[in-house]
N, C-alpha and C. Protein backbone atom coordinates (compact mmCIF):
# COMPACT_ATOMS: atom_id res chain seq x y z
N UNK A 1 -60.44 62.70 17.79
CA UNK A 1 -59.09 62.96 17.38
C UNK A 1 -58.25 61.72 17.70
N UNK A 2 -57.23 61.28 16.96
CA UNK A 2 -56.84 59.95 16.93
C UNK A 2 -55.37 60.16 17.96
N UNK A 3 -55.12 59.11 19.14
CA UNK A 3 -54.31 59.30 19.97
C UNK A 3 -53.24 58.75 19.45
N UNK A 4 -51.76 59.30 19.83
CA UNK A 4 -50.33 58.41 19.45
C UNK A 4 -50.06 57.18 20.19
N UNK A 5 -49.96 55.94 19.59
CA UNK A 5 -49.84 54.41 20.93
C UNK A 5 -48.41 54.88 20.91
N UNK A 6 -47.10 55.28 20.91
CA UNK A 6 -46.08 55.30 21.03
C UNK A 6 -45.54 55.30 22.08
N UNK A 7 -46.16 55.57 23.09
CA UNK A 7 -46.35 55.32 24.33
C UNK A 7 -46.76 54.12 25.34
N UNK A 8 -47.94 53.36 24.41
CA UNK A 8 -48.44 52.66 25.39
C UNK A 8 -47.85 51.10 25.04
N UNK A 9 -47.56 50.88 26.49
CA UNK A 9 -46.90 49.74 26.65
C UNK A 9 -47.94 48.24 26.54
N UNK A 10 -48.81 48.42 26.45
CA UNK A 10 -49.85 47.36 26.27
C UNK A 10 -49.56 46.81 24.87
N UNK A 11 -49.25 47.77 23.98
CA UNK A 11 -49.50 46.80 22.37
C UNK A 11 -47.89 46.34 22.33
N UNK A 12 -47.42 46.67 22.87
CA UNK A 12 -46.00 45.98 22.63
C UNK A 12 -45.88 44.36 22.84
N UNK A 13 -44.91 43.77 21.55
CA UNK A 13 -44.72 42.12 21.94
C UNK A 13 -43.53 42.19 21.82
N UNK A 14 -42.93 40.88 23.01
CA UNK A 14 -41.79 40.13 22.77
C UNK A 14 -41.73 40.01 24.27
N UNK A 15 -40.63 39.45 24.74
CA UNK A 15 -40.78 38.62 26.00
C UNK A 15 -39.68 39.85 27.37
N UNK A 16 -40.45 39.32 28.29
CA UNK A 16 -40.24 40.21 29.26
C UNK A 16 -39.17 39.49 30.11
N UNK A 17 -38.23 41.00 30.79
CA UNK A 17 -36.97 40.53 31.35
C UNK A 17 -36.93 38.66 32.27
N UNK A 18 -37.99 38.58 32.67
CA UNK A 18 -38.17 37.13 33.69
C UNK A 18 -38.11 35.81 32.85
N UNK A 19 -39.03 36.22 31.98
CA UNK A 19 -39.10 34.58 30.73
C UNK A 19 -37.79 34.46 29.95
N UNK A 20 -37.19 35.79 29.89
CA UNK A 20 -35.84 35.73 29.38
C UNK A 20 -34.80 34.93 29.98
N UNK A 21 -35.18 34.97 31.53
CA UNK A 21 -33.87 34.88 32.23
C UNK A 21 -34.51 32.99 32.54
N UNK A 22 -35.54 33.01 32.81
CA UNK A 22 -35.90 31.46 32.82
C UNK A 22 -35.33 30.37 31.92
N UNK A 23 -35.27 31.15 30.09
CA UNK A 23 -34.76 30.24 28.79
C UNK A 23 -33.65 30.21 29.26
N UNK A 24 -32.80 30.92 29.62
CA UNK A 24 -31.60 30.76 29.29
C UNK A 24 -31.12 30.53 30.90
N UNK A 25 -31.67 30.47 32.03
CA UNK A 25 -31.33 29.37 33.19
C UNK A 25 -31.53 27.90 32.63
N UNK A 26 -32.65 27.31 31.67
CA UNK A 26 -32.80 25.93 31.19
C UNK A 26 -31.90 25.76 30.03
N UNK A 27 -31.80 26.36 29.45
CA UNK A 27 -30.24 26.02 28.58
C UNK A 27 -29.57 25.83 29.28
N UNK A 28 -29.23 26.39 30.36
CA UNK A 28 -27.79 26.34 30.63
C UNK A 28 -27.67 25.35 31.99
N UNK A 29 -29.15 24.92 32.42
CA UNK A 29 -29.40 23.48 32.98
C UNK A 29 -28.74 22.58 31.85
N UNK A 30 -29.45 22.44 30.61
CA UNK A 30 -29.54 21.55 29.75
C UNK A 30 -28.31 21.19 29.16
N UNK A 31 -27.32 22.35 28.98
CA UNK A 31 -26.11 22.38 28.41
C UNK A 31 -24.84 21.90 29.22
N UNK A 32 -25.75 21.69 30.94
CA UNK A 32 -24.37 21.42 31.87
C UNK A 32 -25.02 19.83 31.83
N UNK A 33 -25.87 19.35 31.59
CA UNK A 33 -25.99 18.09 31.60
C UNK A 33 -25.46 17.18 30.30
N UNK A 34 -25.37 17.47 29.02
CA UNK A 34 -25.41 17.08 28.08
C UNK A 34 -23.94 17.09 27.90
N UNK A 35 -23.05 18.32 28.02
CA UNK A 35 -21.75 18.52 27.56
C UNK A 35 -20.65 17.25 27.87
N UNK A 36 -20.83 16.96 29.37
CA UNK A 36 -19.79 16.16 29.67
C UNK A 36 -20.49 14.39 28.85
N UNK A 37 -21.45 14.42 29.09
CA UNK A 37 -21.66 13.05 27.78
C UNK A 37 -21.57 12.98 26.32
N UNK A 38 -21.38 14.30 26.30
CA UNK A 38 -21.19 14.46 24.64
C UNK A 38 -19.66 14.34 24.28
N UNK A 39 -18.39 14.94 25.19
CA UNK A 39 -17.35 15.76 25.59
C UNK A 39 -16.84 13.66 25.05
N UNK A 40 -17.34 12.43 25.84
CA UNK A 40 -16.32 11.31 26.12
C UNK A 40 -17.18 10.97 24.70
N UNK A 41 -18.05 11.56 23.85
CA UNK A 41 -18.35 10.55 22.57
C UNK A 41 -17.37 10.49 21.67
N UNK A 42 -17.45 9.27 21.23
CA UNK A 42 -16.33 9.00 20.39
C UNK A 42 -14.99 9.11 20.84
N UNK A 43 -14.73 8.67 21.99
CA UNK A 43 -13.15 9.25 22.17
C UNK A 43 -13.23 8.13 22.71
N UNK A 44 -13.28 6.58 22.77
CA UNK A 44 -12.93 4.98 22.61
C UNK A 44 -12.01 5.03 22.05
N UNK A 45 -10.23 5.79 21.72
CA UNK A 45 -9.65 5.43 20.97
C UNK A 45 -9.00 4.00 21.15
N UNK A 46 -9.16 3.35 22.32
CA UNK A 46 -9.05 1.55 22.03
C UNK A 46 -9.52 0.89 20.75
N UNK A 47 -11.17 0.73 21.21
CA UNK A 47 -11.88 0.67 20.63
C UNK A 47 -11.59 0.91 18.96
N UNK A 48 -11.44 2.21 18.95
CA UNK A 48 -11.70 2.62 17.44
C UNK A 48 -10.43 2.23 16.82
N UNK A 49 -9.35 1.89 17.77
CA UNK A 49 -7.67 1.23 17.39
C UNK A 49 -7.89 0.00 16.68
N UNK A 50 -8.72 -0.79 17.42
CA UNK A 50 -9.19 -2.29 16.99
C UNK A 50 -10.01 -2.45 15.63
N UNK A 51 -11.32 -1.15 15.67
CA UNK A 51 -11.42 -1.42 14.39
C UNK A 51 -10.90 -0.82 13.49
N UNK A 52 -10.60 -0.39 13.67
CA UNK A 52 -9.15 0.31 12.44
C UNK A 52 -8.11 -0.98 12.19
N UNK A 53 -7.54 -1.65 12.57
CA UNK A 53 -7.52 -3.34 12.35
C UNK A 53 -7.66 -3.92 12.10
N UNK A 54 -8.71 -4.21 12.79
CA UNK A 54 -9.82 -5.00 11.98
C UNK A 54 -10.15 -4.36 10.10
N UNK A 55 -10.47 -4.10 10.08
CA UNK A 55 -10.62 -2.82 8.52
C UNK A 55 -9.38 -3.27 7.86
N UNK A 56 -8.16 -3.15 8.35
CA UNK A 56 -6.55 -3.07 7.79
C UNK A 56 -6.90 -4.80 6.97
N UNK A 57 -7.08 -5.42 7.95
CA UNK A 57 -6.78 -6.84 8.14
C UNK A 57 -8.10 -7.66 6.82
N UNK A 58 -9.04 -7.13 6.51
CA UNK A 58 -10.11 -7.53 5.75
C UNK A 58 -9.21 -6.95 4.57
N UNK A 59 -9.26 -5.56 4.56
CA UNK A 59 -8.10 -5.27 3.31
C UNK A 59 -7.24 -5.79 2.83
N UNK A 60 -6.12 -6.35 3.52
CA UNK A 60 -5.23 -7.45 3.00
C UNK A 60 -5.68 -8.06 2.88
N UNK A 61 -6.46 -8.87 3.15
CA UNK A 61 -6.96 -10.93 2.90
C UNK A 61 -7.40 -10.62 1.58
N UNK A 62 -8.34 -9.01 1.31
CA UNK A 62 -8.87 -9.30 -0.17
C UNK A 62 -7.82 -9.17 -1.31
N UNK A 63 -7.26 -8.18 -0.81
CA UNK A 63 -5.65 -7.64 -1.44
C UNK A 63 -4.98 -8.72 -2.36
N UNK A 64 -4.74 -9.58 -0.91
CA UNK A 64 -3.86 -10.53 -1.72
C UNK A 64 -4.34 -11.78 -2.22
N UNK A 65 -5.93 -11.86 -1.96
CA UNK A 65 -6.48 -12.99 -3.15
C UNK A 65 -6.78 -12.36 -3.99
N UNK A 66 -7.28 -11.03 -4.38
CA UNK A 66 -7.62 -10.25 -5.64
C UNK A 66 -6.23 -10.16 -6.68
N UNK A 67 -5.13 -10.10 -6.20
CA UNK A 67 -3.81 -9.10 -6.90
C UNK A 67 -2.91 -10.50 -6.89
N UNK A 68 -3.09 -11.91 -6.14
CA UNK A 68 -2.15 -12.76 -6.08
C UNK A 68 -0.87 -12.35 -6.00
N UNK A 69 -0.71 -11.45 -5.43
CA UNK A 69 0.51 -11.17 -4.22
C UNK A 69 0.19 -10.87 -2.63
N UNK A 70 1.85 -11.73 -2.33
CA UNK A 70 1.31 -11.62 -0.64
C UNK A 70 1.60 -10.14 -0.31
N UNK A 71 1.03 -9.79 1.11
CA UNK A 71 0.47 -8.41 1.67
C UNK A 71 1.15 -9.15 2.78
N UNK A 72 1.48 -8.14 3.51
CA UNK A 72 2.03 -7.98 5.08
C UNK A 72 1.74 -6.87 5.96
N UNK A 73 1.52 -6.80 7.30
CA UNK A 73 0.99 -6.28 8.14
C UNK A 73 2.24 -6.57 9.29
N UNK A 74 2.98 -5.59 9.34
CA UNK A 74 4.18 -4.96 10.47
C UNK A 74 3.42 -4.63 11.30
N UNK A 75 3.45 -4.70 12.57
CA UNK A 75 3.24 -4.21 13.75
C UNK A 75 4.52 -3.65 14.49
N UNK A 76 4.66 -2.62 14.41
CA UNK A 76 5.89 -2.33 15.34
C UNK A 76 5.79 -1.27 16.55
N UNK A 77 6.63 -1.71 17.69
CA UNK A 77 5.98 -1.56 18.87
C UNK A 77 6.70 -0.22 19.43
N UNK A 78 7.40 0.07 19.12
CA UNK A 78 8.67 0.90 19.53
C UNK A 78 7.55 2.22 19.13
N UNK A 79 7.48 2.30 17.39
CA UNK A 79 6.62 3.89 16.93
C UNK A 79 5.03 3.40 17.23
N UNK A 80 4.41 2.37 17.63
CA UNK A 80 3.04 2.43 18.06
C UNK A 80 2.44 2.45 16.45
N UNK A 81 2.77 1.69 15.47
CA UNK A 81 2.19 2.22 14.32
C UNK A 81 2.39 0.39 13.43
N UNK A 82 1.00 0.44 12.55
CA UNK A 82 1.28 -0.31 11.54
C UNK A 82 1.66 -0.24 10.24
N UNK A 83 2.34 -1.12 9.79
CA UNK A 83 2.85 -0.49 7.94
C UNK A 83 2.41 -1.57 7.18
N UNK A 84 1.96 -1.19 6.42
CA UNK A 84 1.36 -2.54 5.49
C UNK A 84 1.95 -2.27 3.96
N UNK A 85 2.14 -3.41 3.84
CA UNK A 85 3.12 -3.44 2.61
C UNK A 85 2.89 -4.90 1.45
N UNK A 86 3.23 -5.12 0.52
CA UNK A 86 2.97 -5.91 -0.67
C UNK A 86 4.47 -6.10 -0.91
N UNK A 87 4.29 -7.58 -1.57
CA UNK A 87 5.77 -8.37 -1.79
C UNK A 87 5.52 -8.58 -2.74
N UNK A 88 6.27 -7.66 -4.52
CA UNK A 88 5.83 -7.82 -5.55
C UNK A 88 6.54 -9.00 -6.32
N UNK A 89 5.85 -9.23 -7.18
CA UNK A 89 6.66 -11.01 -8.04
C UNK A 89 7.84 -10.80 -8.15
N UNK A 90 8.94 -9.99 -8.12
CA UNK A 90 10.38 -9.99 -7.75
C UNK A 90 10.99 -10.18 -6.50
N UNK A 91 10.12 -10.31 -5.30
CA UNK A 91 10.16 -10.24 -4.36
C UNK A 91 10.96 -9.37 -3.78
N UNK A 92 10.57 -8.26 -4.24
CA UNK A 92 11.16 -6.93 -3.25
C UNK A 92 9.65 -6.78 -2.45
N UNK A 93 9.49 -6.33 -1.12
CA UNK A 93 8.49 -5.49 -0.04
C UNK A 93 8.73 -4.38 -0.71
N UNK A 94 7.38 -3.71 -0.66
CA UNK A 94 7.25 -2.53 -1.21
C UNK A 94 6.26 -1.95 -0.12
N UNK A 95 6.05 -0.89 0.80
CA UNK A 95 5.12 -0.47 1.65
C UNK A 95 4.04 0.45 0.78
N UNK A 96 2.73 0.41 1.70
CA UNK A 96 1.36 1.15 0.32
C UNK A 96 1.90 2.48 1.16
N UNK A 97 2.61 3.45 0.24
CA UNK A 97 1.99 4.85 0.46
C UNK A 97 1.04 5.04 1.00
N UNK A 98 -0.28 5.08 0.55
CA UNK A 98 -1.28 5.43 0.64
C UNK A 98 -1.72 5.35 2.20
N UNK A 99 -1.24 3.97 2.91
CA UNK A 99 -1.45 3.85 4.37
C UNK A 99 -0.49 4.06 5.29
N UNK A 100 0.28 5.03 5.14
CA UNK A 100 1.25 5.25 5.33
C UNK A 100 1.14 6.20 6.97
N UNK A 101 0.08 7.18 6.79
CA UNK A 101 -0.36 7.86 7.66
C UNK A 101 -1.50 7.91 8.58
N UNK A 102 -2.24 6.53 7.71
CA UNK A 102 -3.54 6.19 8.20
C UNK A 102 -3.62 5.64 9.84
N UNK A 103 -1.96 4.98 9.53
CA UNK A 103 -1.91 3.75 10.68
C UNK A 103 -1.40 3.90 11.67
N UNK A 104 -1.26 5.37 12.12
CA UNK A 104 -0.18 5.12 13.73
C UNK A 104 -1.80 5.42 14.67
N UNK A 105 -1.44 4.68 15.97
CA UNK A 105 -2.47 4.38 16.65
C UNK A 105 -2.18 5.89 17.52
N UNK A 106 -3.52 6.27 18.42
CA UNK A 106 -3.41 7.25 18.97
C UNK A 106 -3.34 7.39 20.08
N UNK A 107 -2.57 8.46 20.76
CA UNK A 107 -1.61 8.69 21.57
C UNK A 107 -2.33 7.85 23.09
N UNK A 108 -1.37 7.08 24.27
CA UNK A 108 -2.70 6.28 24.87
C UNK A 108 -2.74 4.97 24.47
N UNK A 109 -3.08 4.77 23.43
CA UNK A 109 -3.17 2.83 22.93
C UNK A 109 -1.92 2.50 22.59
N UNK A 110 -1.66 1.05 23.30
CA UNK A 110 -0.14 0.63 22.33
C UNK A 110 -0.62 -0.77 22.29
N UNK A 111 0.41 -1.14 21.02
CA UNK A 111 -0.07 -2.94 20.94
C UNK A 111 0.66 -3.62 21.95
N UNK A 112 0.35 -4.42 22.92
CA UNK A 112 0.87 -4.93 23.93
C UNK A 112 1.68 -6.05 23.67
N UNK A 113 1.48 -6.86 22.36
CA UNK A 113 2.14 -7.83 22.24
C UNK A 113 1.45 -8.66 20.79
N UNK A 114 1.63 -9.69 20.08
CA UNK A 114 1.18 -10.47 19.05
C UNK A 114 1.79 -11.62 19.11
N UNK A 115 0.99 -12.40 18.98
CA UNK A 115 1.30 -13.85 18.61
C UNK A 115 0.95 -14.24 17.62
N UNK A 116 1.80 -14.72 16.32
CA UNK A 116 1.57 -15.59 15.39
C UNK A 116 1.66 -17.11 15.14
N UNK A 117 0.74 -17.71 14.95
CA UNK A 117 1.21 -19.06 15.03
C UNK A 117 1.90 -19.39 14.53
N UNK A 118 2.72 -20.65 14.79
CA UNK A 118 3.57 -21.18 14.44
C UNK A 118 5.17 -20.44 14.30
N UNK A 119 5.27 -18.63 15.06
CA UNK A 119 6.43 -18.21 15.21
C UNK A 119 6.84 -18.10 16.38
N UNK A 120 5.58 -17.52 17.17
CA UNK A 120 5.82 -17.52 18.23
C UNK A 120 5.27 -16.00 19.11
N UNK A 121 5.83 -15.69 20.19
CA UNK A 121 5.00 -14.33 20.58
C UNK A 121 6.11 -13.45 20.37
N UNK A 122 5.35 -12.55 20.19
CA UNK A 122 6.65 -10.70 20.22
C UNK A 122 5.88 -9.56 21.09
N UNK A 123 6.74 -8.91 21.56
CA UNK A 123 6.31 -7.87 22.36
C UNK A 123 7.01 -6.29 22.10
N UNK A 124 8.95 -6.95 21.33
CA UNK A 124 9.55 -5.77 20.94
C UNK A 124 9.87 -5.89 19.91
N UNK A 125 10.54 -4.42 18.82
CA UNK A 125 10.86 -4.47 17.81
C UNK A 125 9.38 -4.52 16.80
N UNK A 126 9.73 -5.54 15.99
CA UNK A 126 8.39 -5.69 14.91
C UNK A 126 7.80 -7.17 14.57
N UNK A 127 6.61 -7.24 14.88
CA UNK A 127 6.11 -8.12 14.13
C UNK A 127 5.10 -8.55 12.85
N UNK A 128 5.26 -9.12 11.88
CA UNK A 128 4.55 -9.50 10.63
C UNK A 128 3.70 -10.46 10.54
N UNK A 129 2.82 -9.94 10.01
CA UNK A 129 1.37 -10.94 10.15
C UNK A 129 1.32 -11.15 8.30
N UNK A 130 1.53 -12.41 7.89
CA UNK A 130 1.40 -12.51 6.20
C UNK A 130 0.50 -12.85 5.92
N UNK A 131 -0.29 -12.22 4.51
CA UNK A 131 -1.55 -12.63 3.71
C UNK A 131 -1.28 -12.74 2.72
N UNK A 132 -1.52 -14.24 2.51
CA UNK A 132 -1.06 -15.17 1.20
C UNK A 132 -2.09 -14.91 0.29
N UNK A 133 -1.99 -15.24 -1.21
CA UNK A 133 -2.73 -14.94 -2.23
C UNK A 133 -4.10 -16.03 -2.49
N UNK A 134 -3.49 -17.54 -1.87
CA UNK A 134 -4.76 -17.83 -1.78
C UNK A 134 -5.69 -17.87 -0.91
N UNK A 135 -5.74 -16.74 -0.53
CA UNK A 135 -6.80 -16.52 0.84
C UNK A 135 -7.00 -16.75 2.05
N UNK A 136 -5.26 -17.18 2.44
CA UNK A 136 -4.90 -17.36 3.74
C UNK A 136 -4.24 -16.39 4.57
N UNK A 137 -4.39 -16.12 6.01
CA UNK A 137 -3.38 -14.96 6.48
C UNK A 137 -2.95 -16.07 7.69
N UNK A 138 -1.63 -15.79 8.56
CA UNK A 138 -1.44 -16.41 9.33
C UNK A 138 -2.08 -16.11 10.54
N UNK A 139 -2.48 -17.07 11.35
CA UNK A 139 -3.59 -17.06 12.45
C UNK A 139 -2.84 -16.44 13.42
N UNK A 140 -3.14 -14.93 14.34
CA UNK A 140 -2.83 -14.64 14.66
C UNK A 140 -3.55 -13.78 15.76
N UNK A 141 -3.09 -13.53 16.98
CA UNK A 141 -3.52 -12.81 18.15
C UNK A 141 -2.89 -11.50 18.11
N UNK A 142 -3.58 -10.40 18.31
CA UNK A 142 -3.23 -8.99 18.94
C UNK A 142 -3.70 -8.75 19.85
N UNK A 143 -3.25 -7.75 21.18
CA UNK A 143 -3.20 -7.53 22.25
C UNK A 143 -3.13 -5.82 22.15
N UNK A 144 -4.22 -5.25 22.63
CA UNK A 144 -3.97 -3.93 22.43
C UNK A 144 -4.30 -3.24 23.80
N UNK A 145 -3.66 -2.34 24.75
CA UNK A 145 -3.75 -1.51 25.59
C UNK A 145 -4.11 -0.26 25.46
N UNK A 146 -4.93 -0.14 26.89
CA UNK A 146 -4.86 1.75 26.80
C UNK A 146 -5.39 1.92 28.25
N UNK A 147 -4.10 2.03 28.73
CA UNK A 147 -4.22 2.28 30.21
C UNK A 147 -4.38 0.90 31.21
N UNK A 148 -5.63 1.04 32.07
CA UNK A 148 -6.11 -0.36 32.63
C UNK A 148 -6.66 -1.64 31.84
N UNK A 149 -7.19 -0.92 30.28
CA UNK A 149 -8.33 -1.62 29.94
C UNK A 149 -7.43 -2.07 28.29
N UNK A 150 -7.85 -3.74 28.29
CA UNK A 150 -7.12 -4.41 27.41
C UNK A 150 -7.99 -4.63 26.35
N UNK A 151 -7.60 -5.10 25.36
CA UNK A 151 -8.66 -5.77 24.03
C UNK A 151 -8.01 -6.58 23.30
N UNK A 152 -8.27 -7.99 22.34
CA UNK A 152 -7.69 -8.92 22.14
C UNK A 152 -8.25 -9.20 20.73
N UNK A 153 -7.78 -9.06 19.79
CA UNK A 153 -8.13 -9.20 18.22
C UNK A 153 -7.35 -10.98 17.67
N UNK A 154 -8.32 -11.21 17.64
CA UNK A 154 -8.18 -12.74 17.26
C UNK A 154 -8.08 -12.69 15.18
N UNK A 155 -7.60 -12.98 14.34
CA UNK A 155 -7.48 -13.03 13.36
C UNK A 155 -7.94 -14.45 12.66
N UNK A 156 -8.80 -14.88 12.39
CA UNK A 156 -9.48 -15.58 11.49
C UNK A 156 -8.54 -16.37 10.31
N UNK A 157 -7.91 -16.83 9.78
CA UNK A 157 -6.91 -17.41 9.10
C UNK A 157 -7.82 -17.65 7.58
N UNK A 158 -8.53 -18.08 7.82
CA UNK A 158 -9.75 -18.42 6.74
C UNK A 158 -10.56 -17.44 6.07
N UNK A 159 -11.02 -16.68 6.78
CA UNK A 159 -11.64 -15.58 6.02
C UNK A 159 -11.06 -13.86 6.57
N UNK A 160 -10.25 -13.82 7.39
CA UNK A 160 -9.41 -12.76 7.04
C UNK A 160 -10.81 -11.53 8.02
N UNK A 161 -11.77 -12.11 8.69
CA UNK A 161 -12.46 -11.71 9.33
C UNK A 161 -11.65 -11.76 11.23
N UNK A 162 -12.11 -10.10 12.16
CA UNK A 162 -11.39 -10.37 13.21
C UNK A 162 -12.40 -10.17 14.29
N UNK A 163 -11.58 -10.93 15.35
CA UNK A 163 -13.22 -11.33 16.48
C UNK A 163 -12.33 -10.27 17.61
N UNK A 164 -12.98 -9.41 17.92
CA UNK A 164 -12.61 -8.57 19.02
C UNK A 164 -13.64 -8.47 20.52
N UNK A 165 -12.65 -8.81 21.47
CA UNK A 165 -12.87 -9.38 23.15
C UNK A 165 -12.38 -8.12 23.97
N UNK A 166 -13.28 -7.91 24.78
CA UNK A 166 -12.68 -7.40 26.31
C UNK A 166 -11.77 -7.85 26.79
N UNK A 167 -10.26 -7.63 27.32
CA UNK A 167 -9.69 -8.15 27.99
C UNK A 167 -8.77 -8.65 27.50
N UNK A 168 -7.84 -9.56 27.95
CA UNK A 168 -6.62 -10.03 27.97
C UNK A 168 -6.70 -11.86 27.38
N UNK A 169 -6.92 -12.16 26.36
CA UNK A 169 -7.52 -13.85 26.24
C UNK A 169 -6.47 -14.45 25.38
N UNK A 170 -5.91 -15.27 25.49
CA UNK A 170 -4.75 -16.24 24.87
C UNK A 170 -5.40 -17.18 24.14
N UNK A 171 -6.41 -17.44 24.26
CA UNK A 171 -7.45 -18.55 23.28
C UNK A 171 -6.53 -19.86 23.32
């Protein structure tokens, strides 16, 4: 006569209260180790200030040898934000919409100061960095903060390419 297994605990699968509690003690090893290195990724907003800059700054140089109008790059220190703008053959400044919102730096980083050659240094108010149509921009230093830790964007005059340093460097 054929017996009911409904009962017997032998044919049963799946995992028992102990191996349960083991997975999920090593997750939660695994998850207290990982979180706080995961938690600071990507959050260099120095860093990611500079190349966002850098990026701005290749854009104009092509800008204004492609379109043969000059491009300008405001830095202004007061709102922490850049405006980039085009000086059309009537010579009115016209600012790009388009980057309008792209460019305020985030909360934490401020530009510490710029030097353009041949104007001189600024620290308040605004300063303009120009990119001429034939493929010149004026040679220029940025200084960017965030907190203790400094960074120094050197601007390339020639190819509109930017060399970014640790630290505080006047070249």
């Amino acid at each position: 006569m054929p017996t009911s297994t409904a009962g017997n605990l032998n044919n049963q699968k799946g995992f028992t209260l102990w191996e349960l509690t083991i997975v999920i003690l090593l997750i939660g090893i695994f998850a207290s180790l990982t979180v706080p290195v995961l938690s600071h990724y990507g959050r260099d907003d120095l860093a990611w200030s500079a190349r966002r800059i850098a990026g701005t700054v290749q854009f104009l140089f092509n800008e204004a040898a492609i379109s043969g109008l000059e491009h300008r790059l405001s830095l202004e220190f007061a709102e922490n934000r850049l405006g980039v703008m085009v000086v059309e053959s009537d010579r009115q400044t016209v600012e790009l919409e388009t980057w309008k919102s792209r460019l305020a730096l985030p909360e934490g980083v401020r530009i510490k100061d710029i030097r353009v050659a041949g104007r001189g240094s600024f620290s308040t108010g605004s300063a303009t960095i120009r990119f001429f149509p034939g493929g010149y921009l004026e040679e220029s230093i940025i200084h960017l903060s965030r907190e203790t830790k400094d960074l120094t964007l050197r601007l390339n005059p020639f190819t509109g390419a930017t060399d970014i340093r640790e630290g505080y460097h006047e070249f």
